[in-house]
C-alpha atoms as a PDB file:
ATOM      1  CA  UNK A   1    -145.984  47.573 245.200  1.00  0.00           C
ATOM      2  CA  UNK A   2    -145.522  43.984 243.453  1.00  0.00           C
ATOM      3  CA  UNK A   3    -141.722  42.757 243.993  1.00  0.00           C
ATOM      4  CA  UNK A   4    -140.007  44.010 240.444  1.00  0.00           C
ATOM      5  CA  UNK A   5    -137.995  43.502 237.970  1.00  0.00           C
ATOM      6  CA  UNK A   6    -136.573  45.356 234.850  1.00  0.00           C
ATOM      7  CA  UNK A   7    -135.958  43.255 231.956  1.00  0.00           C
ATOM      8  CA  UNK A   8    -133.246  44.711 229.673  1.00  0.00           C
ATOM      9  CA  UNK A   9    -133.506  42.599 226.772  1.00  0.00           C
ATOM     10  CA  UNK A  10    -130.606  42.334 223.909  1.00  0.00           C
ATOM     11  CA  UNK A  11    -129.232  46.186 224.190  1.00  0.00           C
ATOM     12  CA  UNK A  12    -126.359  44.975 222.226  1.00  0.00           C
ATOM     13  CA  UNK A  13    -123.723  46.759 220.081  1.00  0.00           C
ATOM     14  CA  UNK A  14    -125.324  44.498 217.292  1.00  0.00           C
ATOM     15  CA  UNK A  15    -128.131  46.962 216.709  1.00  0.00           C
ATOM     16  CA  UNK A  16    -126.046  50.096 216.503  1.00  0.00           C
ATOM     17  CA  UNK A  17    -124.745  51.658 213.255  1.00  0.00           C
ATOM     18  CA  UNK A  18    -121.635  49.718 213.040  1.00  0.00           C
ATOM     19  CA  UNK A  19    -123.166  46.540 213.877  1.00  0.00           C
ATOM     20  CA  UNK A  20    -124.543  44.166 211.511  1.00  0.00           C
ATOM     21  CA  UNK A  21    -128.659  44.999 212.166  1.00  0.00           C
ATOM     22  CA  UNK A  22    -128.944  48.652 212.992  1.00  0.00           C
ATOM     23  CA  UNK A  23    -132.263  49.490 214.618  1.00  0.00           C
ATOM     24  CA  UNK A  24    -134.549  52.302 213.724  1.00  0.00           C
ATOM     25  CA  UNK A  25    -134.409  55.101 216.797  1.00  0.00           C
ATOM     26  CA  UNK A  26    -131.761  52.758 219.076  1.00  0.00           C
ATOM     27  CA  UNK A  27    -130.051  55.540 220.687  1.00  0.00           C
ATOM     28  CA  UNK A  28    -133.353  57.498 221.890  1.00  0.00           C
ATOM     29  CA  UNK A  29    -134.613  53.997 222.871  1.00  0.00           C
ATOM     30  CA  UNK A  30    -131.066  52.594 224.507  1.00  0.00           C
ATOM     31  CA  UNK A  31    -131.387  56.219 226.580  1.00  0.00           C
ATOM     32  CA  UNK A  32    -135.013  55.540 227.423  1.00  0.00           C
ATOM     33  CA  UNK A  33    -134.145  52.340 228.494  1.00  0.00           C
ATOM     34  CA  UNK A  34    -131.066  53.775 230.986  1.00  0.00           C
ATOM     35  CA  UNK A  35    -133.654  56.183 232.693  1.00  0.00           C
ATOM     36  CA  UNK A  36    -135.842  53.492 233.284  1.00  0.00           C
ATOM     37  CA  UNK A  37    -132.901  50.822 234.794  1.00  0.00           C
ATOM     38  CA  UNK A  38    -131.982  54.002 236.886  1.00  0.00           C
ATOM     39  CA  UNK A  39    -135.377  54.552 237.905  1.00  0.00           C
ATOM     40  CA  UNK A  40    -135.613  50.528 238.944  1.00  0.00           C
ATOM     41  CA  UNK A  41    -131.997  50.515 240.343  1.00  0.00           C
ATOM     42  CA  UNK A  42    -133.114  53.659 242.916  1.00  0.00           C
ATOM     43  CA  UNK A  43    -136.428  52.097 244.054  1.00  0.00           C
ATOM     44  CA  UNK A  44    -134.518  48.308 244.782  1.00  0.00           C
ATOM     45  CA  UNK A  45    -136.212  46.599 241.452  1.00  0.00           C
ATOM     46  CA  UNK A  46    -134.599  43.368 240.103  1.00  0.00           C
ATOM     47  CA  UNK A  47    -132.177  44.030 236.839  1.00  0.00           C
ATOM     48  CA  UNK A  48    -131.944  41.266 234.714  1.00  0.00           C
ATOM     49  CA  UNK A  49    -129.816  42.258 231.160  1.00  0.00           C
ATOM     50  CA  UNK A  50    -130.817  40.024 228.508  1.00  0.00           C
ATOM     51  CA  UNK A  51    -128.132  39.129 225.733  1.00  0.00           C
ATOM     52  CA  UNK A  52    -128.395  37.511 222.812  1.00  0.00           C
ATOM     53  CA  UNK A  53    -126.396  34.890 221.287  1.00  0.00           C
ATOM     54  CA  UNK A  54    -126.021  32.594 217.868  1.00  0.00           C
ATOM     55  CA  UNK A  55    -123.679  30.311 217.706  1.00  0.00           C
ATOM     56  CA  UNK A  56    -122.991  29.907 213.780  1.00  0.00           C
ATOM     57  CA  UNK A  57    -125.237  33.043 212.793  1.00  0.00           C
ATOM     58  CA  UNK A  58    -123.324  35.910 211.188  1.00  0.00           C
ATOM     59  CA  UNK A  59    -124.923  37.903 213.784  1.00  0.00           C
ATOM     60  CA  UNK A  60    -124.739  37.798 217.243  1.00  0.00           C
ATOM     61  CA  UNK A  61    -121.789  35.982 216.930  1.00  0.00           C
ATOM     62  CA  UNK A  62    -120.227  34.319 220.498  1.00  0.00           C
ATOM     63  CA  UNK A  63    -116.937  36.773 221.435  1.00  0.00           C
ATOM     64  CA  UNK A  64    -117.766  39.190 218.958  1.00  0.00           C
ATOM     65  CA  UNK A  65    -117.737  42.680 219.705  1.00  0.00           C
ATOM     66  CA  UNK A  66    -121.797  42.659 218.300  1.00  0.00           C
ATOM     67  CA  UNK A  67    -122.501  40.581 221.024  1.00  0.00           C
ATOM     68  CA  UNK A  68    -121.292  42.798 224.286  1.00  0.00           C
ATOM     69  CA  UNK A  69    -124.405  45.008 225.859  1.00  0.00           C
ATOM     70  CA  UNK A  70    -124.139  48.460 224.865  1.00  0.00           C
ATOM     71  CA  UNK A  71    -122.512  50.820 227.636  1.00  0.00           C
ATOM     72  CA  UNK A  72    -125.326  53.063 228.093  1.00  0.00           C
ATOM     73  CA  UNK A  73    -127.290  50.482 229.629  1.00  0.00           C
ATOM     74  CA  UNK A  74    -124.276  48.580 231.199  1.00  0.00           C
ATOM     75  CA  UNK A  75    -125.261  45.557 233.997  1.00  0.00           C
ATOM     76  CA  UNK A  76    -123.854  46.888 237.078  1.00  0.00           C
ATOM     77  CA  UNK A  77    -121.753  45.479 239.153  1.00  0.00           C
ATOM     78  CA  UNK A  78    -123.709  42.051 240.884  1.00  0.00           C
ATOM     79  CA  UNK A  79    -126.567  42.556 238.259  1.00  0.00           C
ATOM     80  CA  UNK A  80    -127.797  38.977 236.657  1.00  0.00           C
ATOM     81  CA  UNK A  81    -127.005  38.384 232.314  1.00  0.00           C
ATOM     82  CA  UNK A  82    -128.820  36.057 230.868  1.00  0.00           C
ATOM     83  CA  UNK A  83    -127.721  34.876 227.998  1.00  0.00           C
ATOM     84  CA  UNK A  84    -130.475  33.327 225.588  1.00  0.00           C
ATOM     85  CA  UNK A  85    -130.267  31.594 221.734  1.00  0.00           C
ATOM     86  CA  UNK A  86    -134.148  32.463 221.020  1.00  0.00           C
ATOM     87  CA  UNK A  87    -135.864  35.056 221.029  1.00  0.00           C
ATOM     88  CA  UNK A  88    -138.248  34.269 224.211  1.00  0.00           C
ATOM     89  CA  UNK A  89    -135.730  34.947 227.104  1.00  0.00           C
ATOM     90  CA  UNK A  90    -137.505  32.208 229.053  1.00  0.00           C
ATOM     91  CA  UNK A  91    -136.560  29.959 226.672  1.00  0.00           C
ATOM     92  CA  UNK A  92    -133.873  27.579 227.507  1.00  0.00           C
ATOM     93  CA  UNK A  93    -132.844  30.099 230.189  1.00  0.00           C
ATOM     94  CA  UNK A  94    -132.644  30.124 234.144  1.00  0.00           C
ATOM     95  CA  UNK A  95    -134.511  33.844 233.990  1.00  0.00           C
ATOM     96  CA  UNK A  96    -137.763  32.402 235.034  1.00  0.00           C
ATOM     97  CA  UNK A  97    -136.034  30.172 237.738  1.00  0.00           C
ATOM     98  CA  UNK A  98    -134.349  33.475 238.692  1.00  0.00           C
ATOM     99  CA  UNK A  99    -137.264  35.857 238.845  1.00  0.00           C
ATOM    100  CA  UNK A 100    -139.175  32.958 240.890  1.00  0.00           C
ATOM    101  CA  UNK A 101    -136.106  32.609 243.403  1.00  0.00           C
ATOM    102  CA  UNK A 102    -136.363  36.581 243.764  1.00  0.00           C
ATOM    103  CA  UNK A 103    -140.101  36.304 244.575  1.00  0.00           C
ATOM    104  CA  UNK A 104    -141.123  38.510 241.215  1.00  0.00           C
ATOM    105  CA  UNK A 105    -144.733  39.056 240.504  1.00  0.00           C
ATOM    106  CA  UNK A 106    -144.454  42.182 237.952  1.00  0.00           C
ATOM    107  CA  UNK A 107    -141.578  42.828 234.973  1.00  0.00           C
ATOM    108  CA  UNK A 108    -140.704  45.745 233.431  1.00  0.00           C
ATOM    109  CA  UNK A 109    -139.274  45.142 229.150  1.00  0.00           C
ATOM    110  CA  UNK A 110    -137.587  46.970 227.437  1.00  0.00           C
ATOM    111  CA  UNK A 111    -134.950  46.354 224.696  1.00  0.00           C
ATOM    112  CA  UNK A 112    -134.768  44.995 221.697  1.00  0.00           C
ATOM    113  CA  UNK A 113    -136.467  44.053 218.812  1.00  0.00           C
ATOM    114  CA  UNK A 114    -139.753  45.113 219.487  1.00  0.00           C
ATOM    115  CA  UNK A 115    -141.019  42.482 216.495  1.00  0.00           C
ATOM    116  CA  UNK A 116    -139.112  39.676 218.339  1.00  0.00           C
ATOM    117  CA  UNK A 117    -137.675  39.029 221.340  1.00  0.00           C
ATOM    118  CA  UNK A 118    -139.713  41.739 223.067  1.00  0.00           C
ATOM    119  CA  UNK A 119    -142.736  40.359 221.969  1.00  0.00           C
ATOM    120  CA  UNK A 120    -141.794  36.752 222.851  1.00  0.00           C
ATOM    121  CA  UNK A 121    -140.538  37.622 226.165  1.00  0.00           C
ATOM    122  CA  UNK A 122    -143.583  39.972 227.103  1.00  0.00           C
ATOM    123  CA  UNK A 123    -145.877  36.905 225.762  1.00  0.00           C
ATOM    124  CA  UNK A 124    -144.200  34.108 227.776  1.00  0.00           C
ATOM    125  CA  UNK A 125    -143.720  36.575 231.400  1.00  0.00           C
ATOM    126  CA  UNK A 126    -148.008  37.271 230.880  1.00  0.00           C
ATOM    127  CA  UNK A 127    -148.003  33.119 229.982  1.00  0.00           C
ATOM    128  CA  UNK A 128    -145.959  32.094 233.704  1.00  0.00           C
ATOM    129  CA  UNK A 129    -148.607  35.107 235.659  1.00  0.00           C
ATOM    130  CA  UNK A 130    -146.293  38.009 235.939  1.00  0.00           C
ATOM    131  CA  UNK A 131    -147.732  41.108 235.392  1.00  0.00           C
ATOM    132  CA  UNK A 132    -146.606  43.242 232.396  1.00  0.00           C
ATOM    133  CA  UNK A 133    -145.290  46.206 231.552  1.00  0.00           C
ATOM    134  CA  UNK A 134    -143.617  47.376 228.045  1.00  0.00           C
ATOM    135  CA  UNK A 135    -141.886  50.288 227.885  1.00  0.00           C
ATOM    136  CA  UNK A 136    -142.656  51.325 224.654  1.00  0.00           C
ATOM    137  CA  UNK A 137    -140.309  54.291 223.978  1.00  0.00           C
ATOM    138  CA  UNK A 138    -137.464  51.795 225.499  1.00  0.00           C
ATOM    139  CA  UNK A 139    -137.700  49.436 222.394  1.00  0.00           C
ATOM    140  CA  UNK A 140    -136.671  49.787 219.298  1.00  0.00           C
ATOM    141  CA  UNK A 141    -136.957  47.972 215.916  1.00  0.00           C
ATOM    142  CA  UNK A 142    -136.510  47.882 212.138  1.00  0.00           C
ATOM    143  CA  UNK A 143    -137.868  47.498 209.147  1.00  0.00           C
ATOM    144  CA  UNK A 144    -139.422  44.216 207.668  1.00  0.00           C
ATOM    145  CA  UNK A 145    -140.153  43.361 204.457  1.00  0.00           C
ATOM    146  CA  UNK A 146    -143.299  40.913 203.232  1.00  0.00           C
ATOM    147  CA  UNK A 147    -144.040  39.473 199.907  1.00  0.00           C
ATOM    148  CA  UNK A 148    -141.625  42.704 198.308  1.00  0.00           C
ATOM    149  CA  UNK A 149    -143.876  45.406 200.513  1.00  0.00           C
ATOM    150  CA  UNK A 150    -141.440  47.295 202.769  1.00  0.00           C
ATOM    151  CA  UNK A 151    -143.153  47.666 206.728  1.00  0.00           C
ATOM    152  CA  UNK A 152    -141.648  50.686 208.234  1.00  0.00           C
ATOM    153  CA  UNK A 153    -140.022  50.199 211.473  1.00  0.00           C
ATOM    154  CA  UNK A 154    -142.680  52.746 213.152  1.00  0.00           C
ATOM    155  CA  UNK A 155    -145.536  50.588 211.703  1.00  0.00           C
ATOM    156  CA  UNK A 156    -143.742  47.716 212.823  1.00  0.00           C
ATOM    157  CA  UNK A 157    -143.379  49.139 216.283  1.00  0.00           C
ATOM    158  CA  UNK A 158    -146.804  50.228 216.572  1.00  0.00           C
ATOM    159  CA  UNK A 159    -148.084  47.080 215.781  1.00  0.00           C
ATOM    160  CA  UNK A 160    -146.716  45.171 217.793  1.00  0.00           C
ATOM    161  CA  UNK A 161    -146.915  47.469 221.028  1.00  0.00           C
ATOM    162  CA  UNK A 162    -151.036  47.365 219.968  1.00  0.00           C
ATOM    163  CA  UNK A 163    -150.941  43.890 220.131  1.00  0.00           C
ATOM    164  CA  UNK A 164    -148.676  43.723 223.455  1.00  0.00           C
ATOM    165  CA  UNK A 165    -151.665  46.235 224.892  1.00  0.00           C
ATOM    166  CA  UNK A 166    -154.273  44.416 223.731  1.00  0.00           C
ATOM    167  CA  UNK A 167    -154.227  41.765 226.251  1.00  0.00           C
ATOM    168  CA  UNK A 168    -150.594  40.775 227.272  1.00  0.00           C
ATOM    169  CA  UNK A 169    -149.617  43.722 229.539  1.00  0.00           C
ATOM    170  CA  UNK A 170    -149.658  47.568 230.270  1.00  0.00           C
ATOM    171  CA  UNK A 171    -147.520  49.689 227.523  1.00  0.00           C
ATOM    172  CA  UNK A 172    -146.547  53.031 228.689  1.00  0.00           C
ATOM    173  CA  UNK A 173    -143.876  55.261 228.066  1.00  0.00           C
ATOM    174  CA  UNK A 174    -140.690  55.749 229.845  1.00  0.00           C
ATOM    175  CA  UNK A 175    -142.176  59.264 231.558  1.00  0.00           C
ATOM    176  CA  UNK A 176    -145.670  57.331 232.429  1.00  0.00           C
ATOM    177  CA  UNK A 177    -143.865  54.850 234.330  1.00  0.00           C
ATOM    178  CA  UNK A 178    -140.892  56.927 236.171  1.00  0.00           C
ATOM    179  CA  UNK A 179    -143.921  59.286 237.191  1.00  0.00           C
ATOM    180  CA  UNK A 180    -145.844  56.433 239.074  1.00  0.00           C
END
């Protein structure tokens, strides 16, 4: 097996009902995402949490509650946070400099948005050579609007995991990968 890591990217009160950019399906995706950082956790992988951060935004505001990773995916005790301004976690960001240090040749994403920061992230990690995996039922998203036509957060989702499969990684679901 390649030396791992699970990449928990932005599970932040932000995107629960309460915070100011609730996510389509976040609690089915936040618990997919738990199984799968206790799945990495048992077998010795690498958790890295993501967070998210912007200064002078009204979202994802520095020492706001928004900000703090939701507890059902928690960083353990000793576990690395990141904590990026874009949405590429590599951007700007010791994560790459910490996966290298760790000798990590495949990552595991899931998180949040799927639209955004998932896809940059899964993007830049199949950029730098790692191998890729998205967890597809482990992200979540929203809505979008274009040009006044509403996109659906499913259609969204789909779309972009199609795109993620079509040549940036492996996307399975949470029970494809904890049966491997």
């Amino acid at each position: 097996m390649l030396n791992r890591a699970i990449i928990v990217i932005d599970l932040q009160n932000e995107y629960w009902p309460g915070g100011n950019l609730p996510l389509e399906n976040i609690d089915s995706a936040a618990a997919n995402a738990a199984r799968v950082i206790a799945h990495g956790r048992q077998a010795g992988d690498l958790i890295v949490n993501v967070r998210h951060e912007m200064p002078g935004a009204p979202v994802f505001v520095p020492g706001s509650d928004g900000v703090e990773i939701h507890e059902i995916v928690a960083p353990a005790e000793g576990e690395p946070v990141i904590t990026k301004n874009f949405p590429n976690s590599f951007r700007e960001t010791g994560l790459k400099a910490l996966l290298d240090e760790k000798g990590i040749e495949e990552v595991i994403v899931v998180g949040a948005m799927s639209h955004m920061c998932i896809d940059a992230t899964v993007r830049a990690a199949n950029d730098f050579g790692y191998t890729t995996t998205t967890i597809h039922d482990a992200c979540a998203t929203r809505d979008l609007e274009f040009k006044g036509a509403t996109v659906p957060a499913a259609h969204v989702h789909t779309a972009m995991m199609s795109a993620l499969a079509f040549f940036y990684g492996e996307v399975v679901s949470t029970d494809a990968f904890i049966a491997r």
